[in-house]
Protein backbone atom coordinates (compact mmCIF):
# COMPACT_ATOMS: atom_id res chain seq x y z
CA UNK A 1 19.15 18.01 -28.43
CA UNK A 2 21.21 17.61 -25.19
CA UNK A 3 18.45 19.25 -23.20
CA UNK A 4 15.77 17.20 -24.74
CA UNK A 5 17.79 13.93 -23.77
CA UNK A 6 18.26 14.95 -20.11
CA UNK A 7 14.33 15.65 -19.77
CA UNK A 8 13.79 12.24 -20.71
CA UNK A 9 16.12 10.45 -18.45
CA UNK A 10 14.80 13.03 -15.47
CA UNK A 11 11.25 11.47 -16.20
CA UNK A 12 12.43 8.28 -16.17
CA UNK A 13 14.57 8.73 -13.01
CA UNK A 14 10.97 9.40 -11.88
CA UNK A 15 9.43 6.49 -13.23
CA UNK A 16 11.85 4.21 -11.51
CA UNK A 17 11.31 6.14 -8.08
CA UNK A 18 7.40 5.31 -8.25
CA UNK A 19 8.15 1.38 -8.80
CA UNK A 20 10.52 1.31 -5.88
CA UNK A 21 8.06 3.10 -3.45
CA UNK A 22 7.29 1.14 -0.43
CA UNK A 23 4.72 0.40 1.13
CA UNK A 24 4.04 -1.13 4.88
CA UNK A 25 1.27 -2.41 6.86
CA UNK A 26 0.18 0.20 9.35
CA UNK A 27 -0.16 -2.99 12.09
CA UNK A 28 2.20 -5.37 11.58
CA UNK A 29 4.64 -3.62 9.48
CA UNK A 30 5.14 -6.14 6.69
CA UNK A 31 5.54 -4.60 2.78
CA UNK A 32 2.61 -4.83 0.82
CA UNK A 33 1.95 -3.71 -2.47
CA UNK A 34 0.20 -0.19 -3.50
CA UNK A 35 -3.20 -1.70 -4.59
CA UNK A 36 -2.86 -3.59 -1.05
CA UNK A 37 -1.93 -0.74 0.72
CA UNK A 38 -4.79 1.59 -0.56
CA UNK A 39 -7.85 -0.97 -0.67
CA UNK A 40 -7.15 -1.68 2.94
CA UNK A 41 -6.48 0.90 4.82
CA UNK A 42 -2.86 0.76 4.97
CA UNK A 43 -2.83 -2.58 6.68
CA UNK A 44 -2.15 -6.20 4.68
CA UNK A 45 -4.95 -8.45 4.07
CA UNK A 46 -3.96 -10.56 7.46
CA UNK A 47 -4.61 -7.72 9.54
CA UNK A 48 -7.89 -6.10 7.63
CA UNK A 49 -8.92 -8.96 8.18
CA UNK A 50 -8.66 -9.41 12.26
CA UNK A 51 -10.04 -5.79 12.22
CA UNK A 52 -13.02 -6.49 10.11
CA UNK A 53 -13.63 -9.63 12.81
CA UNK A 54 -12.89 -7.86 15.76
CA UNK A 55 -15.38 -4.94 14.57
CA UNK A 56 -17.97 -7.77 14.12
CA UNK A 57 -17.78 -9.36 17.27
CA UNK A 58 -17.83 -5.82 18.76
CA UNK A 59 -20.93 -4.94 17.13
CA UNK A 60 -22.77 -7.91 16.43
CA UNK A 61 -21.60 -10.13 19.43
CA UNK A 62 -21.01 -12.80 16.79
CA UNK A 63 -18.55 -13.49 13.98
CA UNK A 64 -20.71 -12.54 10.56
């Protein structure tokens, strides 16, 4: 019984190590959330988004 208990609060332990994980923008280095950090490339919306419109501008000459 005393083994089972300490499995349990070893996966929880776990638990509560993935909800305090971290995450930072690769540019500017502010904390973003996970489903931030993996939908744009690491970076926060702010700077996806003056990457996306310096790509553009590069590419296109113009702001799309």
């Amino acid at each position: 019984m005393y083994l089972k208990e300490r499995e349990d609060k070893e996966v929880c332990a776990s638990e509560e190590d993935e909800k305090e994980e971290k995450h930072f923008c690769s540019v500017c280095g502010r904390e973003i959330n996970k489903e931030e950090y993996e939908a744009s490339d690491g970076m926060c919306w702010e700077c996806w988004g003056d990457r996306f419109t310096e790509e553009s501008e590069t590419m296109f000459g113009d702001v799309m």
